[in-house]
N, C-alpha and C. Protein backbone atom coordinates (compact mmCIF):
# COMPACT_ATOMS: atom_id res chain seq x y z
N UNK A 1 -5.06 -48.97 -35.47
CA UNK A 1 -6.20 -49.77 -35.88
C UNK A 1 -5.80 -51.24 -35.97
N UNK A 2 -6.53 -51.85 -35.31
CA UNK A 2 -6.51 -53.68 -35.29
C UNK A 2 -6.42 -54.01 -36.88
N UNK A 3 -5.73 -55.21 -37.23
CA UNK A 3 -5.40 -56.01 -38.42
C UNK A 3 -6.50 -56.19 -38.93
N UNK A 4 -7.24 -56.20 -39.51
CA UNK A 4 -8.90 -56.70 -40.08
C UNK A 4 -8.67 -58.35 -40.88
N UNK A 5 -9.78 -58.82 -40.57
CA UNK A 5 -9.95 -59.87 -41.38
C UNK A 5 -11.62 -60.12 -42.02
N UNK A 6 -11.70 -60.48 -43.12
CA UNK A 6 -13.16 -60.87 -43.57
C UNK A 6 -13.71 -62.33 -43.75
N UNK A 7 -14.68 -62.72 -42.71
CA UNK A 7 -14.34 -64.55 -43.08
C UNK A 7 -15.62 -64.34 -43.38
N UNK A 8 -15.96 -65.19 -44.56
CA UNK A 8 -17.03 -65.30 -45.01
C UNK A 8 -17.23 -67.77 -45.16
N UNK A 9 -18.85 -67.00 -44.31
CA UNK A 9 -18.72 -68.57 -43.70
C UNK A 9 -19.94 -69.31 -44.78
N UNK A 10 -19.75 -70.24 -45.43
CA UNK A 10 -20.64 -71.02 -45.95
C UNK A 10 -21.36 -70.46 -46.86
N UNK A 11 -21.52 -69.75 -47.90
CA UNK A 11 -22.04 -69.12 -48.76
C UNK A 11 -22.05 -70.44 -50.03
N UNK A 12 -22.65 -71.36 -50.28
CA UNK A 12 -22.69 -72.63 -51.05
C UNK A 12 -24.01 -72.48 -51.94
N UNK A 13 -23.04 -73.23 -53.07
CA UNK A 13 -24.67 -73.34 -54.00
C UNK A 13 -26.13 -74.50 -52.93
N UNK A 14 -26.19 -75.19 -52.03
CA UNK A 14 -27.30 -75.56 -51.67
C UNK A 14 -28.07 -74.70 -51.16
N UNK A 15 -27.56 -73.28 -50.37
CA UNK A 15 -28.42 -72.11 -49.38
C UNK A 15 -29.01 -72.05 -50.66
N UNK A 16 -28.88 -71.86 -52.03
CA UNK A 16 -29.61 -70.50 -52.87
C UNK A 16 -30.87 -71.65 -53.49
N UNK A 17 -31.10 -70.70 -53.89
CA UNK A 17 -33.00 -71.34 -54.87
C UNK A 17 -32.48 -72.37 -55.43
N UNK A 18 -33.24 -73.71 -55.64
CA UNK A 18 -32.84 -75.02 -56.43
C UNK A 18 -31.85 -75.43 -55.37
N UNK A 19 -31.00 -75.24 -54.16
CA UNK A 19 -29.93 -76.20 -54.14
C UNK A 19 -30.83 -77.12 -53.03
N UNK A 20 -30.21 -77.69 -52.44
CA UNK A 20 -31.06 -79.21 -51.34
C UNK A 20 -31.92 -78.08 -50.10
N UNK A 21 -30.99 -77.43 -49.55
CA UNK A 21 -31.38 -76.53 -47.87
C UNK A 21 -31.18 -74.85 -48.12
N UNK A 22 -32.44 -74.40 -49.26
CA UNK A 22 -32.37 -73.08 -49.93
C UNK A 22 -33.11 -72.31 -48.67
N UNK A 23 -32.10 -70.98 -48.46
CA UNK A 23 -32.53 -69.95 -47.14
C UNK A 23 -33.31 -68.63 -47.70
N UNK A 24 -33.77 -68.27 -46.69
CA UNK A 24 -34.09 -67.14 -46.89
C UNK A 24 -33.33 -66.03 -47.11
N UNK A 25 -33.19 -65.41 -48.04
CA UNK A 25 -32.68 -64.14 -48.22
C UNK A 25 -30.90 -64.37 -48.71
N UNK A 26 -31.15 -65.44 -49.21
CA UNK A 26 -29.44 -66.20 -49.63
C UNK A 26 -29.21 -65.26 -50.63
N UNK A 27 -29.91 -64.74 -51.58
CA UNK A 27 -28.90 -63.94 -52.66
C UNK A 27 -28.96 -62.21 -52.34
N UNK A 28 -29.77 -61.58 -51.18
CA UNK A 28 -29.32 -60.62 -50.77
C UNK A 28 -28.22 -60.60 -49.81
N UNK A 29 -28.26 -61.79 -49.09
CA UNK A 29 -26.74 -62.31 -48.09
C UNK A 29 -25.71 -61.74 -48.76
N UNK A 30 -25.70 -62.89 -50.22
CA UNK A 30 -24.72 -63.31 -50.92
C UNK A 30 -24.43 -61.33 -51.47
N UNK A 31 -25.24 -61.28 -51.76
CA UNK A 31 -24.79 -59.93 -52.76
C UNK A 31 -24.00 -58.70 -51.79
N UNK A 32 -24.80 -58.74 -50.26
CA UNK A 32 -23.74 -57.65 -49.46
C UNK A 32 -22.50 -58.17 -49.09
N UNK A 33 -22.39 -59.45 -49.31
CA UNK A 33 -20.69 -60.13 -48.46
C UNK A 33 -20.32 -60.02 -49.71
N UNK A 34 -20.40 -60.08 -51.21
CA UNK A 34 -19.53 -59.87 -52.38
C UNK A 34 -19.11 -58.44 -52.15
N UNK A 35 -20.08 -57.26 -51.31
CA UNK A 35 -19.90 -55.55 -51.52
C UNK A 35 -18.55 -55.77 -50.69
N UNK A 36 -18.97 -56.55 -49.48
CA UNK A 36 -17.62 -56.45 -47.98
C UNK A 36 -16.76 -56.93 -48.93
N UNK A 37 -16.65 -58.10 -49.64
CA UNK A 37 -15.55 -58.77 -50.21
C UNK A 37 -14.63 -57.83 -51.40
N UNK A 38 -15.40 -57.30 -52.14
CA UNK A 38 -14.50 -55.84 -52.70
C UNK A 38 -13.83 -54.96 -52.07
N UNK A 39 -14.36 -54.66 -50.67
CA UNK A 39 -13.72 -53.87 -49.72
C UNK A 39 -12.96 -53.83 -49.18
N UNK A 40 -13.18 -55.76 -48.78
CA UNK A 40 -12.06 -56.12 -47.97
C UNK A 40 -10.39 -56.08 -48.70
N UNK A 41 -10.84 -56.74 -50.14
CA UNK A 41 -9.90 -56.88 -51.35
C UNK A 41 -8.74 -55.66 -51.13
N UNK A 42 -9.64 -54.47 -51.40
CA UNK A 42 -9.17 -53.03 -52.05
C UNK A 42 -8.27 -52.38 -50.41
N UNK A 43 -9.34 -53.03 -49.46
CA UNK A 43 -7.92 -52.62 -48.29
C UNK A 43 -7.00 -53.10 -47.96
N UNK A 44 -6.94 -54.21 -48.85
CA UNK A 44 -5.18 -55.38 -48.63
C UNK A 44 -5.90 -56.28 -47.04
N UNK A 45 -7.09 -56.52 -46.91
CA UNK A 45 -7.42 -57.28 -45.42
C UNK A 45 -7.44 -58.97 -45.85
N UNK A 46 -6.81 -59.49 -45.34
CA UNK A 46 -7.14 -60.85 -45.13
C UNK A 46 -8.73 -61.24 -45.30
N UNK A 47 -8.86 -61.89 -46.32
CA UNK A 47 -10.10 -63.14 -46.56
C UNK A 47 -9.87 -64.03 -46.10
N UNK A 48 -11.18 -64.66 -45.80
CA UNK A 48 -11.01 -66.26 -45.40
C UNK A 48 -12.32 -66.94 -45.64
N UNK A 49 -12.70 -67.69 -46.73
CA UNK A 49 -13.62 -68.41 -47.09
C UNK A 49 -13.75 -69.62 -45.97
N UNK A 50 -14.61 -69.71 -45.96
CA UNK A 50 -15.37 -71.09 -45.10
C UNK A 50 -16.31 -71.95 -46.08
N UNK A 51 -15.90 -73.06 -46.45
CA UNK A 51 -16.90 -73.91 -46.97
C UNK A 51 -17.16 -75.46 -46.04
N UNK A 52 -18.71 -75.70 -45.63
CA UNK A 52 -18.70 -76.71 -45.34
C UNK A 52 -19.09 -78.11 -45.95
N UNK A 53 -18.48 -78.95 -45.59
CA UNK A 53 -19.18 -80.23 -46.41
C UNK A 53 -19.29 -81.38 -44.57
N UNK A 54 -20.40 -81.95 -45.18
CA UNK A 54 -20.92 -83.42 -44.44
C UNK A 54 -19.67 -84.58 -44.69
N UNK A 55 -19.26 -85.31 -43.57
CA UNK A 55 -18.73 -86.51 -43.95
C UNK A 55 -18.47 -87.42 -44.16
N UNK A 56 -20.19 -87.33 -44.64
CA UNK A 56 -21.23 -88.43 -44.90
C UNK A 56 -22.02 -88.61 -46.61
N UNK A 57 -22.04 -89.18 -47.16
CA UNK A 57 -22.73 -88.92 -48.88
C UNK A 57 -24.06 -88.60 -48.32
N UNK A 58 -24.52 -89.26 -47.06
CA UNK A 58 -26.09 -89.04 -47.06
C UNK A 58 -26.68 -88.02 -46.29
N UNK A 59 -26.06 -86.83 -46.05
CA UNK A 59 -26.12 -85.45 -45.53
C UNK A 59 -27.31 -84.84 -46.29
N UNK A 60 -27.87 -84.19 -45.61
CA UNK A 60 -28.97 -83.92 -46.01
C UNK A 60 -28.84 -82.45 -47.59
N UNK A 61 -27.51 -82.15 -47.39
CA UNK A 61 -26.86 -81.18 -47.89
C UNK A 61 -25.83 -80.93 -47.90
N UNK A 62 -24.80 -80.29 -48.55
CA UNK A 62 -23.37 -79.93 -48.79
C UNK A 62 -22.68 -81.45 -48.79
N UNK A 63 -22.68 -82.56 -49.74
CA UNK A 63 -22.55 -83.87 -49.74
C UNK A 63 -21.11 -83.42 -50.16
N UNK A 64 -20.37 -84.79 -49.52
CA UNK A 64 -19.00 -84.60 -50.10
C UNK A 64 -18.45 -84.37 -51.68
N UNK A 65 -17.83 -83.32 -52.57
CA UNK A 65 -17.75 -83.60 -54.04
C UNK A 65 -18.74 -82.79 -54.50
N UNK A 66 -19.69 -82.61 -53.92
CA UNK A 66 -21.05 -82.01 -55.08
C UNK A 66 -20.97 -80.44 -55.27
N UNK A 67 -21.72 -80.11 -56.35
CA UNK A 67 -21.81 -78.90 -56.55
C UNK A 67 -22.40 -77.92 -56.05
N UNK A 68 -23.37 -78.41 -54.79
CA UNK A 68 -23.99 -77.83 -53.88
C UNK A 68 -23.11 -77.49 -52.98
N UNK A 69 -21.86 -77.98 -52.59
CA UNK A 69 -21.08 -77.93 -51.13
C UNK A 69 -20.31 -76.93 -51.82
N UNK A 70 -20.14 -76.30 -53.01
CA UNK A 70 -18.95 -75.32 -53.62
C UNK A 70 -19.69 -73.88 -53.58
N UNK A 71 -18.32 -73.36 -53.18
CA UNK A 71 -18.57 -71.81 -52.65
C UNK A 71 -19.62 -71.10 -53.92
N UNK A 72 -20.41 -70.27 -53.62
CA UNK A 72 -21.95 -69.33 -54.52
C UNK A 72 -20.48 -68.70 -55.51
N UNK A 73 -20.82 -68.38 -57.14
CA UNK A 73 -19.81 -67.89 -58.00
C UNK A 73 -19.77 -66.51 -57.44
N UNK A 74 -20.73 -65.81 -56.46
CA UNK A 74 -21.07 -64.33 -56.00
C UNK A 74 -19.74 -63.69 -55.03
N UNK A 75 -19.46 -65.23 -54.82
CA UNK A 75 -18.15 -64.91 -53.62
C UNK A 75 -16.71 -65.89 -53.64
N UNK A 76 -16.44 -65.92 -55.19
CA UNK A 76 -15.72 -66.84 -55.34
C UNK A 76 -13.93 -66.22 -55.04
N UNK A 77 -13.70 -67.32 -54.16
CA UNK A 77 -12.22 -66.80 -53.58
C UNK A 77 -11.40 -66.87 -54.87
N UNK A 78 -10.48 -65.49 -54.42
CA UNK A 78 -9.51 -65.20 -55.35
C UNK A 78 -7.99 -66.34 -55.29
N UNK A 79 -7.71 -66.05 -56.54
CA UNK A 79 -6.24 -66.65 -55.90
C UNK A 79 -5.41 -66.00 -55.31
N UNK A 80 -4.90 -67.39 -54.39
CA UNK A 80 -4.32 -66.88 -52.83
C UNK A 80 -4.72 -66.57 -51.57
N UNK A 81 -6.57 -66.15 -51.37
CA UNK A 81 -6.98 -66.23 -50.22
C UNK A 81 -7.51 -67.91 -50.10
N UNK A 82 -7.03 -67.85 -48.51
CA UNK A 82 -7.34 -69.16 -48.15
C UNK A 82 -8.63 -69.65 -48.28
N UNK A 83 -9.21 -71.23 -47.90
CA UNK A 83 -10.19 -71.50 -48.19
C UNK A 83 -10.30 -72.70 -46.77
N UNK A 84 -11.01 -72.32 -46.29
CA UNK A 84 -10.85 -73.73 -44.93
C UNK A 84 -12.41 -74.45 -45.09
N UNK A 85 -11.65 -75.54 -45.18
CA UNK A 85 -12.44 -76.68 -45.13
C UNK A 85 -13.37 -76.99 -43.56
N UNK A 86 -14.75 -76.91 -43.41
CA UNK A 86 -15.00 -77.48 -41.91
C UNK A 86 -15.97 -78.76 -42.35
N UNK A 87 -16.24 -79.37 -40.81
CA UNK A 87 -16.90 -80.75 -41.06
C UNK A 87 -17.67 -80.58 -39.76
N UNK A 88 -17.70 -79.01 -38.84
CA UNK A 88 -18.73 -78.63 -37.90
C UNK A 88 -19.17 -77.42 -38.26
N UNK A 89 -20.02 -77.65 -37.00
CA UNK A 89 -20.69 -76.14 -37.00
C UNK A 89 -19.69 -74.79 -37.01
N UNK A 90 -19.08 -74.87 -35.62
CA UNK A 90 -18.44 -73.95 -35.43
C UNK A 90 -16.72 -73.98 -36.32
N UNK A 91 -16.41 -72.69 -37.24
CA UNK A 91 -15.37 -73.05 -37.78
C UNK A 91 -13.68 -72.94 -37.53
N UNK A 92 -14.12 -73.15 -36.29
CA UNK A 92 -12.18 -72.79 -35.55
C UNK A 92 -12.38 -74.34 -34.89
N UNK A 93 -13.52 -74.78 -34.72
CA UNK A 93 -13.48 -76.54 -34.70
C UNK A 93 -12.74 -77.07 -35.56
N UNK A 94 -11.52 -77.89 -35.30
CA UNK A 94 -10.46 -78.70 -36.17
C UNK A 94 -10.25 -78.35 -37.27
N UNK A 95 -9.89 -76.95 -37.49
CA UNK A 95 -9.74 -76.49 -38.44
C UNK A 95 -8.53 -75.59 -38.33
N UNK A 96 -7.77 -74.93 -39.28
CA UNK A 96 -6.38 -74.30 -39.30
C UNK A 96 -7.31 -72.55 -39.16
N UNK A 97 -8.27 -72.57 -38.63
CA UNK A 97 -8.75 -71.00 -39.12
C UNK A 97 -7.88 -69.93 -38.04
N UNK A 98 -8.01 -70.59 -36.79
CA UNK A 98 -7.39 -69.25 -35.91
C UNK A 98 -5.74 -69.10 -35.62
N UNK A 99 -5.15 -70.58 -36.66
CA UNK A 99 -3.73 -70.07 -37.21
C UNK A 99 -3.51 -69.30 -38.22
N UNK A 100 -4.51 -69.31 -38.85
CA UNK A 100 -4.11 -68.91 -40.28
C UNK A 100 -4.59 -66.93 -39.65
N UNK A 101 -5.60 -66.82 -38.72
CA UNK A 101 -5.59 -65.52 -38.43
C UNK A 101 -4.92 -65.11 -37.76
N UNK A 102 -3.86 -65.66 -36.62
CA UNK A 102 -2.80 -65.42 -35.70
C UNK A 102 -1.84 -65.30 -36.33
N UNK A 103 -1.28 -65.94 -37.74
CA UNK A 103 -0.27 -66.03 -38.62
C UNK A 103 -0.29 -64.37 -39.34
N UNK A 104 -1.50 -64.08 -39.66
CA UNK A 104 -1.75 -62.67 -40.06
C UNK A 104 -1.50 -61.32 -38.88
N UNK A 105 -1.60 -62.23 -38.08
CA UNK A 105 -1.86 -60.78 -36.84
C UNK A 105 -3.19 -59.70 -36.32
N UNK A 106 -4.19 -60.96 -37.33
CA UNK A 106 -5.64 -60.56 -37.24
C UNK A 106 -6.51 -60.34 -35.70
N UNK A 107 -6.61 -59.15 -35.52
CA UNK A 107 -7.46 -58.54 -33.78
C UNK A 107 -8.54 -58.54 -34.19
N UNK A 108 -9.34 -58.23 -35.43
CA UNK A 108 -10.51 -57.75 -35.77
C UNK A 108 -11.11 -58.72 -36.47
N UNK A 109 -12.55 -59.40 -36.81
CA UNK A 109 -13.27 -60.07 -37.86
C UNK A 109 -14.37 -59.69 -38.22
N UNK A 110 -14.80 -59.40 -39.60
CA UNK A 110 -16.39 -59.16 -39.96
C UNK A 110 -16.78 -60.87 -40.27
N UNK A 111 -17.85 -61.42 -39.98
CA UNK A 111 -18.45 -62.38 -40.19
C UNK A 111 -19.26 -62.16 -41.09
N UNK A 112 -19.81 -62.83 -42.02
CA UNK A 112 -20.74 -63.22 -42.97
C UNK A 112 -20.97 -64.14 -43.25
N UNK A 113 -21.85 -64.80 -43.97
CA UNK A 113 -22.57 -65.60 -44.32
C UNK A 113 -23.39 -66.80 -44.12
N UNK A 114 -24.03 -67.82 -43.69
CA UNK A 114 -25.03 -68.54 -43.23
C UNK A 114 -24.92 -69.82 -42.40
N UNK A 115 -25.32 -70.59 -41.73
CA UNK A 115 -26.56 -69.96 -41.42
C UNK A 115 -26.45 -69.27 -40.04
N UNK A 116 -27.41 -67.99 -40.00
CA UNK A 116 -27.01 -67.54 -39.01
C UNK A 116 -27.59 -67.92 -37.77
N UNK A 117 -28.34 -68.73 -37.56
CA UNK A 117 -28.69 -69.62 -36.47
C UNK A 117 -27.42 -70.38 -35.94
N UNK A 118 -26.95 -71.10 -36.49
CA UNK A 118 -26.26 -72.12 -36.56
C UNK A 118 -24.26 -71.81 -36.66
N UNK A 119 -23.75 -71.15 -38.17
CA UNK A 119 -22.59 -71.25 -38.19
C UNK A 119 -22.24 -69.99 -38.07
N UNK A 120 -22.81 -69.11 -38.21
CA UNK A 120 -22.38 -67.49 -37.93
C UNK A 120 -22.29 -67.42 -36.54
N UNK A 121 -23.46 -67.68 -36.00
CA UNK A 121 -23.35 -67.52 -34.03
C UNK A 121 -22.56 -68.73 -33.89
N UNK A 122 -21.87 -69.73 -33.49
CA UNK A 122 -20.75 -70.80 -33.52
C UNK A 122 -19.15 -69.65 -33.73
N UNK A 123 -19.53 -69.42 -34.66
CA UNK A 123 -18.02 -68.56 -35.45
C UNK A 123 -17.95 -67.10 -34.36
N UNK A 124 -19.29 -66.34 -34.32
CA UNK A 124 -19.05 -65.59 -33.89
C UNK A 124 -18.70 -65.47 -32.18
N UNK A 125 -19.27 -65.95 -31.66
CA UNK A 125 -18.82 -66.48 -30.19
C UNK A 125 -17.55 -67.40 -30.10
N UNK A 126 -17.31 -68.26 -30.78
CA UNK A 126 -15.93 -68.89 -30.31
C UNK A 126 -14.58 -67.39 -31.06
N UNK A 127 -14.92 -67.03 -31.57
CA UNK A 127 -14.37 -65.87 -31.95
C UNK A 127 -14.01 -64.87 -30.96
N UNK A 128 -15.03 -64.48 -30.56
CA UNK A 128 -15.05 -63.30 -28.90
C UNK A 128 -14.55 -63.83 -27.85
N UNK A 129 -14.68 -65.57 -27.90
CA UNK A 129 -14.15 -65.95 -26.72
C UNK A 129 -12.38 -66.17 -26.77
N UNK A 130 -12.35 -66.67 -27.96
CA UNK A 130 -10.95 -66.28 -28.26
C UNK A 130 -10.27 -64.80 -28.21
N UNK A 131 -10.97 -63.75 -28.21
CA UNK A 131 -10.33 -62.28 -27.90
C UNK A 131 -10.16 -61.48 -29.10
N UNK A 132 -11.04 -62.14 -30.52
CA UNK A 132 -10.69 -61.18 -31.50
C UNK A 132 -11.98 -60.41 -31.76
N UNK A 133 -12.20 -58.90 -31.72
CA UNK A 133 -12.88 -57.76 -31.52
C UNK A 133 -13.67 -58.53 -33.06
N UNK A 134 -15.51 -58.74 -32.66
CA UNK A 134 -15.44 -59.26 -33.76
C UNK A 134 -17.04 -58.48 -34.22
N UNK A 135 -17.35 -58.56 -35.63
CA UNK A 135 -18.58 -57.90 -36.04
C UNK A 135 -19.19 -58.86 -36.89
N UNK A 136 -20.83 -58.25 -37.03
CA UNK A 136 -21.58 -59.48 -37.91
C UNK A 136 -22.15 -58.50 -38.82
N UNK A 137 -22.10 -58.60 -40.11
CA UNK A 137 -23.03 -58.02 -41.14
C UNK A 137 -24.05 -58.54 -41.03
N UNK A 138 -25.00 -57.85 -40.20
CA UNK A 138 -26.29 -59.04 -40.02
C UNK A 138 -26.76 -59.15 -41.22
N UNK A 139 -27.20 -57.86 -42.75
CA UNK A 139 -27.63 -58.42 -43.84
C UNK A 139 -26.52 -59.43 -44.92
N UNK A 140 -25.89 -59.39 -44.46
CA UNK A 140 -25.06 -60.15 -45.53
C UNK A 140 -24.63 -61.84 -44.74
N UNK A 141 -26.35 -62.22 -44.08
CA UNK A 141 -25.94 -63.38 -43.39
C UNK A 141 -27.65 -63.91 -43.63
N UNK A 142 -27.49 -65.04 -43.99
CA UNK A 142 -29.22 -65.80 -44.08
C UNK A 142 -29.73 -66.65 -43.24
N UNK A 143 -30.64 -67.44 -43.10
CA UNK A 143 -31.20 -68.57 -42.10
C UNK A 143 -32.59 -69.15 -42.95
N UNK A 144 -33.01 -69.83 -42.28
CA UNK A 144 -34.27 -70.50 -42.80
C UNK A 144 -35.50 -70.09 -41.51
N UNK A 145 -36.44 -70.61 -41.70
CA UNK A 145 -37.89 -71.09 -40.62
C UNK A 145 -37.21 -72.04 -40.07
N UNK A 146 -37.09 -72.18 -38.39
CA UNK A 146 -37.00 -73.65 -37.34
C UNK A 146 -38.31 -73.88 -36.99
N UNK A 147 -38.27 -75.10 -36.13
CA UNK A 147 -39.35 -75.46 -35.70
C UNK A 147 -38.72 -75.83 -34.32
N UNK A 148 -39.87 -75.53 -33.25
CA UNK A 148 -39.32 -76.14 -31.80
C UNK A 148 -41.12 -76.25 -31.31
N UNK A 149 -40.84 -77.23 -30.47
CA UNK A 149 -41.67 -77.59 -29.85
C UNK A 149 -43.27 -77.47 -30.38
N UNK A 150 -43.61 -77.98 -31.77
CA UNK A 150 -44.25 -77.98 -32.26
C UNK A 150 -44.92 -76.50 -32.80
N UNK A 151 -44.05 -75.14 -32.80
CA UNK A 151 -44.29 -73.92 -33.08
C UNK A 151 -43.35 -73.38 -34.02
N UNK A 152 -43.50 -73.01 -35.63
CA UNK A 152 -42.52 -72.35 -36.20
C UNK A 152 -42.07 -71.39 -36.32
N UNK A 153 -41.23 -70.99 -36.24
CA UNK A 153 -40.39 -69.63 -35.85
C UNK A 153 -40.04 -69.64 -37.40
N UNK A 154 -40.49 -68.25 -37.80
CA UNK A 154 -39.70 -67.61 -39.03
C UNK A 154 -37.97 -67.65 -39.51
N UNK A 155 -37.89 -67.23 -40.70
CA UNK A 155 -36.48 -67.33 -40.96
C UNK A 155 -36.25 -65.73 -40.26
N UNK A 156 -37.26 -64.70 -40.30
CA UNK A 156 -36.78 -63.11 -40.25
C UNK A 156 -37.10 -63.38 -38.04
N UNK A 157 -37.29 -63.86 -37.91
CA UNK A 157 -37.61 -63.80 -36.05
C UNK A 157 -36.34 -64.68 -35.68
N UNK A 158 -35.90 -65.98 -36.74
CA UNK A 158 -34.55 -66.45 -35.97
C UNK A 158 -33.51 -65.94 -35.87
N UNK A 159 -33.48 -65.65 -37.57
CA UNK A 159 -32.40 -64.10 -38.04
C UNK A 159 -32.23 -63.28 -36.81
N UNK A 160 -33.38 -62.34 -36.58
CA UNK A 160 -32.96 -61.56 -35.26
C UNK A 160 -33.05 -61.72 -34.20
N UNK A 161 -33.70 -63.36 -33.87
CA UNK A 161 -33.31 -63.51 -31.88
C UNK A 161 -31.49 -63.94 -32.05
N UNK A 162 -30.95 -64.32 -33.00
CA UNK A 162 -29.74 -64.89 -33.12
C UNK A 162 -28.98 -63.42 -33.32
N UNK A 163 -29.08 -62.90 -34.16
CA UNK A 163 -28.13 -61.06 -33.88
C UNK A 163 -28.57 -60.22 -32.79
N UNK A 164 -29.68 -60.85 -32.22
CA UNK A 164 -30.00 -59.61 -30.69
C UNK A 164 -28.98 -60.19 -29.94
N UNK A 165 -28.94 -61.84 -29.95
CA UNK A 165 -28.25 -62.63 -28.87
C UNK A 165 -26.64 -62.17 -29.08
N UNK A 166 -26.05 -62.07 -30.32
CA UNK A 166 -24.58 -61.95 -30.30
C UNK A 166 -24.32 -60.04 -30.02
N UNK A 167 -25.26 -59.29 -30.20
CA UNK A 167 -25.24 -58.31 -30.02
C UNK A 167 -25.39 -58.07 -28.61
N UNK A 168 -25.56 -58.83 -28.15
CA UNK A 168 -26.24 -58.75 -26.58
C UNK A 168 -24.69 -58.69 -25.78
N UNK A 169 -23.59 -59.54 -26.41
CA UNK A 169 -22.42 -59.74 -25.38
C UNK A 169 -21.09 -60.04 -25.99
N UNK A 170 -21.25 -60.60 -27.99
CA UNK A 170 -20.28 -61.15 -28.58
C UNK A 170 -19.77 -60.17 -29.77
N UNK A 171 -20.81 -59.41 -30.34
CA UNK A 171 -20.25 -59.09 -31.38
C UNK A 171 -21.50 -57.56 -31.92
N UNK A 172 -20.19 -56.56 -32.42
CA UNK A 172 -20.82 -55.46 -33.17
C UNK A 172 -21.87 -56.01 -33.70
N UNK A 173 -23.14 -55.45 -34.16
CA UNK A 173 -23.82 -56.30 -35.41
C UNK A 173 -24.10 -55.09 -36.07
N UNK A 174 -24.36 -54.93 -37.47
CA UNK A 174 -24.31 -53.98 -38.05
C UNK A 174 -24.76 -54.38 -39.22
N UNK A 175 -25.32 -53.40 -40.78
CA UNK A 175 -25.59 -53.51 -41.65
C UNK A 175 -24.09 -52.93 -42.44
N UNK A 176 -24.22 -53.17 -43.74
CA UNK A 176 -23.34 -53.78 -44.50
C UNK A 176 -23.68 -52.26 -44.92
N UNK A 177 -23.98 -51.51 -45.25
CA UNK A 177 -24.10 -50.44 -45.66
C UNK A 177 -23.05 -49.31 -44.53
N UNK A 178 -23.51 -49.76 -43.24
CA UNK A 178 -22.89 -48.86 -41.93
C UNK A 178 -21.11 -49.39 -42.38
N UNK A 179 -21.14 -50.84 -42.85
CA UNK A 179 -19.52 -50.75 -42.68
C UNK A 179 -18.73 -49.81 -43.92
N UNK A 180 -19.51 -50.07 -44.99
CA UNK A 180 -18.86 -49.56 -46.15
C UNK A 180 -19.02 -47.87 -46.31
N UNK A 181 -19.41 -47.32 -45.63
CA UNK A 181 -20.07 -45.76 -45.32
C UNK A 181 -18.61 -45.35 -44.40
């Protein structure tokens, strides 16, 4: 069996109710990546928190310093699992993430957490393209409503054109229940 790793991406006090860019379905996200995160714990697997911040004060969200850009208390890293800092979308962008999983000997990744428009599909494709066998807890991952071309697309229709798409060629997708079963 491949090395496992659990990266849990962006889970911040702004996704949840009250913070600046609050998602849909942020504290059922949050609550199945805390279930993976016990799991992951209890099988000795490598964690890897992802927090992002802007590197800008006038970001529309996750501002440098604030209490919005700090990891949800639902998924707060233990001591000793790493914590990588990003300043993009995608988080193996200038970041120590796919040393710190090569350093482990990590083949395998469950992905979690938001947004999944945006930093979950980023993570999860530069992931596959790099060669590590990778999966998405689709419930333990959130998004908001977009807008394109003057038509709004739901948070639950982006949610799943974005897990049909990584399911389509990049990544297991699965419920959080199927992994822990």
């Amino acid at each position: 069996m491949s090395k496992q790793a659990l990266i849990i991406i962006d889970i911040q006090n702004d996704y949840f109710p009250g913070g600046k860019w609050s998602l849909d379905g942020a504290d059922v996200a949050a609550d199945n990546a805390a279930r993976l995160l016990d799991a992951a714990r209890k099988r000795g697997d490598l964690v890897v928190h992802v927090r992002h911040e802007f590197e800008s004060s006038d970001a529309p969200f996750f501002t440098p310093g604030s209490e919005g850009a700090q990891i949800h208390p639902r998924v707060t890293p233990a001591e000793g699992e790493p914590v990588v800092l990003k300043h993009k979308v995608n988080c193996f962008r200038d970041t120590n993430l796919k040393a710190l999983l090569d350093q482990d000997g990590v083949k395998a990744l469950t992905i979690v957490g938001s947004m999944s428009h945006m930093c979950i599909q980023a993570a999860a494709r530069a992931a596959a393209d790099y060669g590590y066998e990778v999966t998405v807890a689709h419930d333990a991952c959130a998004t908001r409503a977009q807008e394109f071309d003057g038509r709004v697309v739901s948070a639950a229709d982006t949610h799943a054109s974005m897990m049909a798409a990584l399911a389509f060629a990049y990544a297991k997708v699965v419920r959080t229940d199927d992994l822990l079963g």
